[in-house]
Structures are given as structure tokens and as C-alpha cells.
Protein backbone atom coordinates (compact mmCIF):
# COMPACT_ATOMS: atom_id res chain seq x y z
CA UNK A 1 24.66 190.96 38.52
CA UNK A 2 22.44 188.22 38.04
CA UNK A 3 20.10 186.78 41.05
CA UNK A 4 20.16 183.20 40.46
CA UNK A 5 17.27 180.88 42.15
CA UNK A 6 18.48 177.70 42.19
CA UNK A 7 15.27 174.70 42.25
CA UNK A 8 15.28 171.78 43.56
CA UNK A 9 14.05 170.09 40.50
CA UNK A 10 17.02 171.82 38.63
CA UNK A 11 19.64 170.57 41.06
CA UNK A 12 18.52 167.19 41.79
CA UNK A 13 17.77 168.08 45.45
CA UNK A 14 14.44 166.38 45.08
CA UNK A 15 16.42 163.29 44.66
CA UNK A 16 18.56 163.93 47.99
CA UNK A 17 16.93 161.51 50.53
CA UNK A 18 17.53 158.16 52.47
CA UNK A 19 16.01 155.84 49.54
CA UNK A 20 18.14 157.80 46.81
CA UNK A 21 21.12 157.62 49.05
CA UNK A 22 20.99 154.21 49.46
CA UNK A 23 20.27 153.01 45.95
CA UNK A 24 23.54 154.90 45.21
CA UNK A 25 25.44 152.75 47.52
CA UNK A 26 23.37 149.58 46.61
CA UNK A 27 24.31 149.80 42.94
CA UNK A 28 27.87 150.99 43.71
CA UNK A 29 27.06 154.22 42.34
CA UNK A 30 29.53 156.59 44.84
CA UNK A 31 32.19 157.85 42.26
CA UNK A 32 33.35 160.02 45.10
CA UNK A 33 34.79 157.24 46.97
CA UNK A 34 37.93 156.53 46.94
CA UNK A 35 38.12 153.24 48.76
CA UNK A 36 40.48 154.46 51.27
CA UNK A 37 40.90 157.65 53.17
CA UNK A 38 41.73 160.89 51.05
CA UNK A 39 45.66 161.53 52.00
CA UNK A 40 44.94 165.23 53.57
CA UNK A 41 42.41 163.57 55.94
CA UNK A 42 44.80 161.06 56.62
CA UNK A 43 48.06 162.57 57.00
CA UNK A 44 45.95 164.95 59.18
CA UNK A 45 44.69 162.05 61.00
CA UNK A 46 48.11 161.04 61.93
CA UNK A 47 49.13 164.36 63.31
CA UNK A 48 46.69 163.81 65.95
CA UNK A 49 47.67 162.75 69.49
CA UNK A 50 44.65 163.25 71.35
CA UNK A 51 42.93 159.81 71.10
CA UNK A 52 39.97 161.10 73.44
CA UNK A 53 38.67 163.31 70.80
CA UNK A 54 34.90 162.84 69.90
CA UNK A 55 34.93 162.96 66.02
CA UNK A 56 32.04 163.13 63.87
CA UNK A 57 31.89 161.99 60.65
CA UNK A 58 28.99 163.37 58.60
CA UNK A 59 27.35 162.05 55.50
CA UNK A 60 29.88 159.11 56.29
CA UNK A 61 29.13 156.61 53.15
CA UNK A 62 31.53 153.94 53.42
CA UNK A 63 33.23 155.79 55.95
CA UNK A 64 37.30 154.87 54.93
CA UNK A 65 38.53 157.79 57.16
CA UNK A 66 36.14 156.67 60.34
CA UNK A 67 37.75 152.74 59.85
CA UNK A 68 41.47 154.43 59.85
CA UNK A 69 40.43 156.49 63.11
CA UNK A 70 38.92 153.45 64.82
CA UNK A 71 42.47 151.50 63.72
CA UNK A 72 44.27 154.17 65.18
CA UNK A 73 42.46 153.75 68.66
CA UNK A 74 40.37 156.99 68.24
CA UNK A 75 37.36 155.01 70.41
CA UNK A 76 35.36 158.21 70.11
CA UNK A 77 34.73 158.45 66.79
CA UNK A 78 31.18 158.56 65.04
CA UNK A 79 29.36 158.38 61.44
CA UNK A 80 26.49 159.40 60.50
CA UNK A 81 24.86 158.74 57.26
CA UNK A 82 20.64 158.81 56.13
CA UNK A 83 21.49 155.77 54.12
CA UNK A 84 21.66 152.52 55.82
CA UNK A 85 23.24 150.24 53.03
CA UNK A 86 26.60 152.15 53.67
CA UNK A 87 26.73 152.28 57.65
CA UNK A 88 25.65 148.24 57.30
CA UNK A 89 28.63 147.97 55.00
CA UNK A 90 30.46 149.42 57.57
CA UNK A 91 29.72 147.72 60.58
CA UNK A 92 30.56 144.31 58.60
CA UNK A 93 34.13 145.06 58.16
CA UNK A 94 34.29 146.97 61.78
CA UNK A 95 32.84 144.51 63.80
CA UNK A 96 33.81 145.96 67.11
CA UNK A 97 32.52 149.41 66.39
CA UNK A 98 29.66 150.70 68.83
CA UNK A 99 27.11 150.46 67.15
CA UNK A 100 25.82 153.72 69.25
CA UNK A 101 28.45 155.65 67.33
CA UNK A 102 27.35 153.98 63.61
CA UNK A 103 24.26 156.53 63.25
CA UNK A 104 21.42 156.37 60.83
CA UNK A 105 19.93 159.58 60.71
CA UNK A 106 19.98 163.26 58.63
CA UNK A 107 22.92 165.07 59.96
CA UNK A 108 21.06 168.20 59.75
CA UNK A 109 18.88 166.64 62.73
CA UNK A 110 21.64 165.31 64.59
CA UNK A 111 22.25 166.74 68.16
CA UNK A 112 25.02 166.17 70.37
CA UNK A 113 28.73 167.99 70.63
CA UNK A 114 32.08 166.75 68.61
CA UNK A 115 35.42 168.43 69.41
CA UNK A 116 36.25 167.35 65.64
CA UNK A 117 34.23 166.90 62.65
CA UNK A 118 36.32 165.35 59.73
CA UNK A 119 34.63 165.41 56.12
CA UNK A 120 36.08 164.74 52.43
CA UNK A 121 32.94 165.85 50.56
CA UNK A 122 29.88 166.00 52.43
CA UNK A 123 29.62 169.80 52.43
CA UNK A 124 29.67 170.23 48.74
């Protein structure tokens, strides 16, 4: 069996940080999105009857699947994202949405507790 290194220069991890992010989103570059919320996620969503949940949302980028929570009445849901262009994009079509739970930070630095934390493909 092989022992394979993997290097950040090899994988493009180098490139993984807020300004990289952002320029994805800036230049529409997010061929993961989907525009809407992925049907699992949302059929999930729907299954759901405790609206008091707090949900987190990491590595949000447009963040479809927060906006369908938030229209749903789940007031306890957050994003978090380390690019701002996305969470900005965000706020201007959810105006009402705290803008305590619209997070700019590295998830991997966030702190707090989430009874639910909802994802499409953030942990790939």
C-alpha cells in the first residue's frame, strides 16, 4: 500500500483563503451552487417541526438552504462563510436576517453550540 502525502501546493489548499473565496463568488465562479437548496436538504428541511433549533450553516456561500430555513420561520438559524462577497449577497435578498447570525469568519475558529448543522458540500 502506498502512503500518499498530499501538499498543499498539489491540492490547491494554498489557494483556500478569504481573498480566494471571495474572488470565486465575485466572478460567479461557484459551479457547486445550485441556486436553490439541494432537494435532500430540503425535503429534510421540511420534516422538521422544531422551529427553535439553532442551525449552523458552515462554509454557507450563497446560503439557498439558510434563506429556505429563515422562510420557514427557523429564527435560529446561522451561516458562516470566510468570504464576505457571498454573506453580503445574502443579507441583500434577506433583509430581516440578524445580522449576528450572518457570520464572517473561518468555521474552523468558530465557537458556540448548534443542535443542527446542515451542509451540501462544505466538508468535501
Amino acid at each position: 500500500m502506498a502512503n500518499i502525502v498530499l501538499k498543499p501546493d498539489v491540492c490547491g489548499m494554498d489557494e483556500l483563503n478569504a481573498e480566494a473565496w471571495n474572488k470565486r463568488y465575485i466572478e460567479n465562479n461557484a459551479a457547486w451552487d445550485m441556486g436553490a437548496p439541494s432537494t435532500p436538504l430540503k425535503e429534510y428541511i421540511d420534516s422538521l417541526t422544531d422551529k427553535g433549533l439553532r442551525i449552523l450553516i458552515p462554509g454557507a456561500g450563497n446560503a439557498h438552504e439558510a434563506e429556505y430555513l429563515w422562510q420557514q420561520g427557523f429564527t435560529n438559524t446561522f451561516i458562516v462563510d470566510i468570504a464576505t462577497k457571498p454573506l453580503e449577497d445574502f443579507k441583500q435578498r434577506n433583509p430581516t436576517f440578524p445580522a449576528n447570525q450572518a457570520i464572517h469568519a473561518n468555521f474552523f475558529e468558530l465557537e458556540g453550540e448548534f443542535d443542527l448543522i446542515l451542509e451540501q458540500t462544505f466538508f468535501c
